[in-house]
Every structure is written in structure tokens, then in C-alpha cells.
Protein backbone atom coordinates (compact mmCIF):
# COMPACT_ATOMS: atom_id res chain seq x y z
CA UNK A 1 0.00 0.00 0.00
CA UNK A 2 1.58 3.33 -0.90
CA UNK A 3 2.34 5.61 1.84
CA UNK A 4 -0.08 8.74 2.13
CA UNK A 5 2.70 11.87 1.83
CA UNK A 6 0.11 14.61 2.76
CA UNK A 7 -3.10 15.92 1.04
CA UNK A 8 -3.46 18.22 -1.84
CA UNK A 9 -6.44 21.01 -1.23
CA UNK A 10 -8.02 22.10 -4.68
CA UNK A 11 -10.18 25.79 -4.19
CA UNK A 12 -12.49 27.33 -6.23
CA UNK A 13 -12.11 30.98 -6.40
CA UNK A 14 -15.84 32.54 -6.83
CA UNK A 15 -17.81 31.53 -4.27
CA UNK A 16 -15.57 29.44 -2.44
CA UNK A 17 -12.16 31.45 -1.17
CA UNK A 18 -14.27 34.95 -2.82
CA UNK A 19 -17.85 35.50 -1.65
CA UNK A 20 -19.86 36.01 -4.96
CA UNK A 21 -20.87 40.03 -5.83
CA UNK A 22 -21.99 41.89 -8.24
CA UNK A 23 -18.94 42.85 -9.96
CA UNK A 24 -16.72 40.04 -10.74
CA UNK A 25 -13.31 42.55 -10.35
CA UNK A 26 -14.51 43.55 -6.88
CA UNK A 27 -13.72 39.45 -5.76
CA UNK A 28 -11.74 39.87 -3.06
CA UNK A 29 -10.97 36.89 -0.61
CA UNK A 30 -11.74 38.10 3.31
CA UNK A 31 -8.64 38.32 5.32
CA UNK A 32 -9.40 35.61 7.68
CA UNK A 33 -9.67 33.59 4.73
CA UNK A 34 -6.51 34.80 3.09
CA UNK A 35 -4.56 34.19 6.61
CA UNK A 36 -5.51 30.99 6.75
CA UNK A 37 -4.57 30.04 3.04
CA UNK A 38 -1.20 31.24 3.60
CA UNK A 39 -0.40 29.54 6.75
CA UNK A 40 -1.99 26.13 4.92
CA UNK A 41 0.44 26.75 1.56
CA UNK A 42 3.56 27.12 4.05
CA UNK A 43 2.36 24.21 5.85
CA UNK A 44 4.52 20.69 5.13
CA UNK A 45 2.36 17.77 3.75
CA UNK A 46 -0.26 19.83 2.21
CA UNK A 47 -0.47 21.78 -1.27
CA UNK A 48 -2.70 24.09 -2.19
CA UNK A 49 -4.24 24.49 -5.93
CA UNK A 50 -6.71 27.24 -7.01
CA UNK A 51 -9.27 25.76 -9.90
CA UNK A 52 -11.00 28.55 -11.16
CA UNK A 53 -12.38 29.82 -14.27
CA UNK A 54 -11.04 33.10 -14.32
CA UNK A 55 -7.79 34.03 -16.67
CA UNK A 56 -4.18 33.48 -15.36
CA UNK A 57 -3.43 36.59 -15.28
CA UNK A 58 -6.75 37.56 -12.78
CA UNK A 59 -6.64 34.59 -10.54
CA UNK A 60 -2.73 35.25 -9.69
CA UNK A 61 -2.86 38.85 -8.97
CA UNK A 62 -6.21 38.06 -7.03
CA UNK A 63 -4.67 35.71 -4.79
CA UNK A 64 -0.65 36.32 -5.21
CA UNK A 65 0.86 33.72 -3.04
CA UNK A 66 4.21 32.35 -5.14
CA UNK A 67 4.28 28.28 -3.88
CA UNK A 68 0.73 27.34 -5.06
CA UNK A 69 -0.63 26.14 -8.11
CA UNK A 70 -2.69 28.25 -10.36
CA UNK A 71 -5.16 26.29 -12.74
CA UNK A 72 -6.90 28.90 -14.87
CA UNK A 73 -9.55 29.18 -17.42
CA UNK A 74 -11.57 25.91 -15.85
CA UNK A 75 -7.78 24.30 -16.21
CA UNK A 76 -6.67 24.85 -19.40
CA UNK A 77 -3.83 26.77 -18.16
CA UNK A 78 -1.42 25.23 -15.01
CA UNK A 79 0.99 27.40 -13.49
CA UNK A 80 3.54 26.39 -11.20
CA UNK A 81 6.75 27.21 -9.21
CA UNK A 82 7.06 30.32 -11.99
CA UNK A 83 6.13 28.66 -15.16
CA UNK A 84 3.34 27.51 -16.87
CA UNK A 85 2.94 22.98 -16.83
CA UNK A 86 0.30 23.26 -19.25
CA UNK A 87 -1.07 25.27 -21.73
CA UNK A 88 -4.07 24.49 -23.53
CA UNK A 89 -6.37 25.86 -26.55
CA UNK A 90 -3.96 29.06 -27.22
CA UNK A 91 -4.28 28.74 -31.00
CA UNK A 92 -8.52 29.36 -29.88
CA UNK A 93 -7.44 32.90 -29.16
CA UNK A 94 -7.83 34.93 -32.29
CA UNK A 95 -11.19 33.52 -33.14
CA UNK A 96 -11.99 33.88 -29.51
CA UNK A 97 -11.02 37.65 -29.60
CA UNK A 98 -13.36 37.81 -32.88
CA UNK A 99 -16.36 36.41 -30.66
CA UNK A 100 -15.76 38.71 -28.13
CA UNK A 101 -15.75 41.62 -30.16
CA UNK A 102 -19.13 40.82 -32.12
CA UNK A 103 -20.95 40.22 -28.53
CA UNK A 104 -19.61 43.43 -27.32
CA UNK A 105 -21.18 45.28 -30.57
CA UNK A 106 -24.51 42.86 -30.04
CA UNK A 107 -25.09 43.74 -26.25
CA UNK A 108 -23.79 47.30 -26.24
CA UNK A 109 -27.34 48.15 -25.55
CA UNK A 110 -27.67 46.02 -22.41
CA UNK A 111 -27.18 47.76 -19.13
CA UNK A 112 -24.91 46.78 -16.71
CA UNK A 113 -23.61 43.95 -18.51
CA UNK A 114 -20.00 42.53 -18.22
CA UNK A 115 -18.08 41.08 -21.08
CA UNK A 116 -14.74 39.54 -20.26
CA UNK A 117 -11.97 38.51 -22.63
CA UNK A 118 -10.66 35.92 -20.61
CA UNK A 119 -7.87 35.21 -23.44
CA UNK A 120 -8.74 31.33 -23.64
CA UNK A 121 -12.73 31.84 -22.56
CA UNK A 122 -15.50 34.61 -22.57
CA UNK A 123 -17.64 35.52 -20.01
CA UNK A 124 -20.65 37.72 -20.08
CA UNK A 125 -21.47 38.68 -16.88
CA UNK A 126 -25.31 38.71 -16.18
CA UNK A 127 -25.51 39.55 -11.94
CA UNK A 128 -25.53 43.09 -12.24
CA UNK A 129 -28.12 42.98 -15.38
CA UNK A 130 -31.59 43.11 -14.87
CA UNK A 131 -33.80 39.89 -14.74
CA UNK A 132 -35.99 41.36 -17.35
CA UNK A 133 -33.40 41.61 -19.85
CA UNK A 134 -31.86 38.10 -18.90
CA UNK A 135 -33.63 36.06 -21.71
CA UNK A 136 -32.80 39.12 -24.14
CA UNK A 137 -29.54 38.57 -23.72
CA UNK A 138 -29.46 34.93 -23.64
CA UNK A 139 -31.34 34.92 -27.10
CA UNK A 140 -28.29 37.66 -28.37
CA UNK A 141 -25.62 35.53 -27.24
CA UNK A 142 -26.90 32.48 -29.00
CA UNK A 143 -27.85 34.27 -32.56
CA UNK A 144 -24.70 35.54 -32.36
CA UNK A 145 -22.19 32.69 -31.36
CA UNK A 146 -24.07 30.36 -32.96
CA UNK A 147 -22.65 30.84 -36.67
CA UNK A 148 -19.32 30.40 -35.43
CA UNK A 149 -19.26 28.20 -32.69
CA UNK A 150 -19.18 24.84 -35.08
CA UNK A 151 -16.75 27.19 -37.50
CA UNK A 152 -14.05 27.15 -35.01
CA UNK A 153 -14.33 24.35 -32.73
CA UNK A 154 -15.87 26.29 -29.41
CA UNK A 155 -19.05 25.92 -26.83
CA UNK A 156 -21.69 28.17 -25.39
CA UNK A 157 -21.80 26.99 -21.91
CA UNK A 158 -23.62 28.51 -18.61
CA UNK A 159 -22.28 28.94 -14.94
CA UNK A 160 -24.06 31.48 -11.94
CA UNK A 161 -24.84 34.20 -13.64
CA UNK A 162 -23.11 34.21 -16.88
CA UNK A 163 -22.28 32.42 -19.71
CA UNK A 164 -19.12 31.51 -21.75
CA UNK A 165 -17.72 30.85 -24.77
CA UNK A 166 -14.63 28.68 -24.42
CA UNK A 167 -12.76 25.48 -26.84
CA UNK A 168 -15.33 22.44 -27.03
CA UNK A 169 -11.94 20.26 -25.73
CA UNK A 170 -12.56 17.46 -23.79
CA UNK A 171 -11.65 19.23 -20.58
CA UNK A 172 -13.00 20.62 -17.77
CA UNK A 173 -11.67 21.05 -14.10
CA UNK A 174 -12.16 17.30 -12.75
CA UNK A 175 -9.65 16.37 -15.79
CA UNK A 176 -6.94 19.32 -14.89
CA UNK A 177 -6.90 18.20 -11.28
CA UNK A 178 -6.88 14.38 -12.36
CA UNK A 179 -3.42 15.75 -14.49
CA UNK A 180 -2.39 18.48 -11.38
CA UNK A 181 -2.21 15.48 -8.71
CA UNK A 182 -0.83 12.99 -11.46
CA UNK A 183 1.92 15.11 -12.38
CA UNK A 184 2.44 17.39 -8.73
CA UNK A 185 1.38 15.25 -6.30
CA UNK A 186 1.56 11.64 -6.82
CA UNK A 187 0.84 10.18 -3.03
CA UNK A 188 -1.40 12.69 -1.67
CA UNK A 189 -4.56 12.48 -0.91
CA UNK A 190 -6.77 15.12 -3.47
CA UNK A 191 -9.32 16.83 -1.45
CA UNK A 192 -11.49 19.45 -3.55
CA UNK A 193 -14.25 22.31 -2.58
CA UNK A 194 -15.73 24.21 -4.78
CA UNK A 195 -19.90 25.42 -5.36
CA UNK A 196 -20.57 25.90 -9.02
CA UNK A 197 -21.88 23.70 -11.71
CA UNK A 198 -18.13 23.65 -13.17
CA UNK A 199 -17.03 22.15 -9.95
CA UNK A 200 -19.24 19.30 -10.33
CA UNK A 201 -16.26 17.45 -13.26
CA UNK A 202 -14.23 18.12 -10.50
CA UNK A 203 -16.06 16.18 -7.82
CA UNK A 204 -17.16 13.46 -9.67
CA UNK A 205 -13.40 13.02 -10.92
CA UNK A 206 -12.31 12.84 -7.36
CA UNK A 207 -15.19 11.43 -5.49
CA UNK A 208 -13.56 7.76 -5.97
CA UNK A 209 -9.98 8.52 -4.86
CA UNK A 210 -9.93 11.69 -2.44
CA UNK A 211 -12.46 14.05 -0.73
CA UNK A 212 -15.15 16.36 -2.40
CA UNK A 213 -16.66 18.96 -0.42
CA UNK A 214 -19.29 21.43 -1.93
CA UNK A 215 -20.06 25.06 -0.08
CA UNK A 216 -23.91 25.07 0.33
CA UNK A 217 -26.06 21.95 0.12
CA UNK A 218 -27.32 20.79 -3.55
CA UNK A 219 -30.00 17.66 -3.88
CA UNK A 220 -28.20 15.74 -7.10
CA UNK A 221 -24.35 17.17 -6.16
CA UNK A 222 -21.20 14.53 -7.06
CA UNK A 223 -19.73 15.60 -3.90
CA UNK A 224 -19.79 13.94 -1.48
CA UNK A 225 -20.16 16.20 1.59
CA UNK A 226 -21.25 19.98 2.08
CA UNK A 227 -20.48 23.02 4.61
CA UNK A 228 -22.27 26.16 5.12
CA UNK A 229 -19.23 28.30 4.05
CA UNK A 230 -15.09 28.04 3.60
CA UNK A 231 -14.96 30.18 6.86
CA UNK A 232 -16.30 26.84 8.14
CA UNK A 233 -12.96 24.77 7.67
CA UNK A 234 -10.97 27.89 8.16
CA UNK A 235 -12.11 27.91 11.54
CA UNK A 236 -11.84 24.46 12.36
CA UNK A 237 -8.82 22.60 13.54
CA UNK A 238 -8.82 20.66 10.49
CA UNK A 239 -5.68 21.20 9.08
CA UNK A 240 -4.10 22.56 12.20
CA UNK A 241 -2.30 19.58 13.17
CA UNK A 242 0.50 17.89 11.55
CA UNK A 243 -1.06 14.79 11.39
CA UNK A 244 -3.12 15.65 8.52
CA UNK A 245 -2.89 12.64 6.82
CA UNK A 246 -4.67 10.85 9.57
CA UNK A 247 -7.78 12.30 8.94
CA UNK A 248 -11.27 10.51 9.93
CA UNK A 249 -14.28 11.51 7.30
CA UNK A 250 -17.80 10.03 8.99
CA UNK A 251 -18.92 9.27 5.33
CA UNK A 252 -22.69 8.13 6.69
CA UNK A 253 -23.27 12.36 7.23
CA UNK A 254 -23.35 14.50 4.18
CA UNK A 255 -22.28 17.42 6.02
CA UNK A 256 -18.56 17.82 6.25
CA UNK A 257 -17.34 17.89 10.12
């Protein structure tokens, strides 16, 4: 049996570590948070990996600590230890930056709407819109992607509040951390918490070999457990100890404790 080194933590960024607001570049993670996820990444036996769907760029200004990994762009893009490990869909930009300029043009009329060149991904950001123009906007986005979405080998996909335009690869966060933990972390034990629909690849990708947790309850989730909040964990002993690969998971209870 192959000896457990430590455990590998895998964090969402909105609505996980970042409560979710209005404006997507007001995420900020809460200091309590942020102290805890810095004294957990300088902590031996346990690695820390943010899965998120924002670009590289965001995600590692956002969080700036240097000895994590970064997977970006729903894990197309895996940086590590000052260089990227993986690089996915780049030659997707161009037509990408084509998309985003035609749904720019279509929704200029839209108030309060967000759209966001992620480089490898759009988003158009809907929480700030009002629910009356919601299925306007829906309908503009698929007119106009539509055409082109076959063309060059890309998907119209939905998350909390927005939807995205990124490569129709077969990837998706529960294969990047699958690859992360291959390639970073052979011997640890993956655990992974996240609350969005994208999270769900993620969980069920783990569920058979590690720990999923999800942050709010959801009848039909692939994790296996749920807590109220991050702050939840933060303030538990949890990961306090050294011993963290001896912990006990009561897997009868749904809710994480």
C-alpha cells in the first residue's frame, strides 16, 4: 500500500475562497480567509491548488501567493513554481477575440452587462443585469455565437450568472486536477471544494480517490459532503495539526465535520 505523503487542497475561487458580488473585479478573498490560506500553503504535507475559471493573469494577482498552483480558465492553463505545466487551446485565441468583439457590438445596448476577454474563454457577466433583460440577452448571445461556434471548434456553456464561450476540448476542471495530482502530487490524498456547476467534473473526478466537499447543500451534487461556508474549515482545527494525513471523514453524514 503506498504511503499517504500529505493531502493536496483544490479551491475554487468565486464563491468558495471569494464571496460572490456583483462585480466580478470587486472578488476579493476576506482576510481571515486569506490568513488561513497562507499559513496552509507554508504548511509541510499539504499543497494548495486554485481551480477557477477566471484568466491566469486575474486569478494570480487576485490571490498572489508564489508556492501554489494556479489552474486557470476551468484548467486549461497550469501554473507552477514560476512557469506555466500546461497550456491548452492558445491557437482558440484569435477567433476567440473575434467572438468577443461581435458580442460586445450585439449587447452594447444592455445595461450593466460585463463582457470579459478571458484570453482562452469569454464571459458575459449577467448579476448586475436586470432579470428582465436576462432572456434578451441569452437569445443575443446564441444568434450571435451560434454561426461560429461549429466554425471554429468552441461551446456556449452557462455557470451562476453568466455564460461563456470557451474550446469544445474534452476538458473541464475534474480532468486538470486528475493531471495536477498525477503530475504534482503523486501520493497525496486530493481533497477538492468548490460550489458551481463547473465544480461538479471536478467532484465526480475525485469522489472515488480523495475528498469532495461542496459550499452550500445541492440535492443531485457529485460531492460527497457539504459546509455552510469556507470560513467553516478555516475555523476548524482541520488542518491545524500535523497529522493531517490521519484524517477521519464520517462518510454516513453529508455534512462535512
Amino acid at each position: 500500500m503506498e504511503r499517504i505523503r500529505g493531502i493536496i487542497l483544490f479551491l475554487d475561487f468565486d464563491g468558495t475562497l471569494s464571496p460572490i458580488v456583483d462585480d466580478p473585479m470587486g472578488a476579493a478573498i476576506p482576510d481571515k480567509i486569506y490568513t488561513w490560506l497562507k499559513k496552509l500553503s507554508r504548511k509541510r504535507g499539504i499543497k494548495i491548488g486554485i481551480v477557477t475559471g477566471r484568466s491566469m493573469q486575474d486569478i494570480r494577482k487576485r490571490v498572489g501567493l508564489k508556492n501554489i498552483i494556479y489552474a486557470a480558465n476551468h484548467g486549461m492553463e497550469v501554473y507552477y513554481k514560476g512557469r506555466f505545466i500546461l497550456r491548452k487551446g492558445r491557437t482558440y485565441r484569435r477567433p476567440l477575440a473575434l467572438i468577443a468583439h461581435r458580442l460586445i457590438k450585439e449587447l452594447s445596448a444592455i445595461p450593466d452587462i460585463y463582457i470579459e476577454n478571458k484570453g482562452l474563454s469569454i464571459a458575459v457577466h449577467l448579476r448586475r443585469v436586470k432579470g428582465n433583460y436576462h432572456i434578451r440577452v441569452q437569445s443575443i448571445i446564441r444568434a450571435t455565437t451560434r454561426p461560429l461556434l461549429k466554425k471554429y471548434g468552441l461551446q456556449l456553456t452557462g455557470g451562476k450568472m453568466l455564460m461563456e464561450v470557451r474550446p469544445a476540448l474534452h476538458w473541464n476542471k475534474g480532468k486538470a486536477v486528475l493531471w495536477i495530482w498525477r503530475r504534482i502530487a503523486p501520493g497525496y490524498v486530493p481533497f477538492y471544494i468548490g460550489d458551481d456547476a463547473t465544480d461538479e467534473d471536478a467532484f465526480s473526478a475525485l469522489r472515488p480517490c480523495g475528498i469532495t466537499v461542496r459550499i452550500g447543500r445541492k440535492i443531485g451534487s457529485h460531492a460527497e459532503y457539504y459546509i455552510p461556508s469556507l470560513r467553516t474549515l478555516a475555523e476548524s482545527c482541520l488542518f491545524d495539526s500535523g497529522a493531517v494525513t490521519q484524517i477521519r471523514f464520517r462518510s454516513e453524514n453529508r455534512r462535512f465535520e
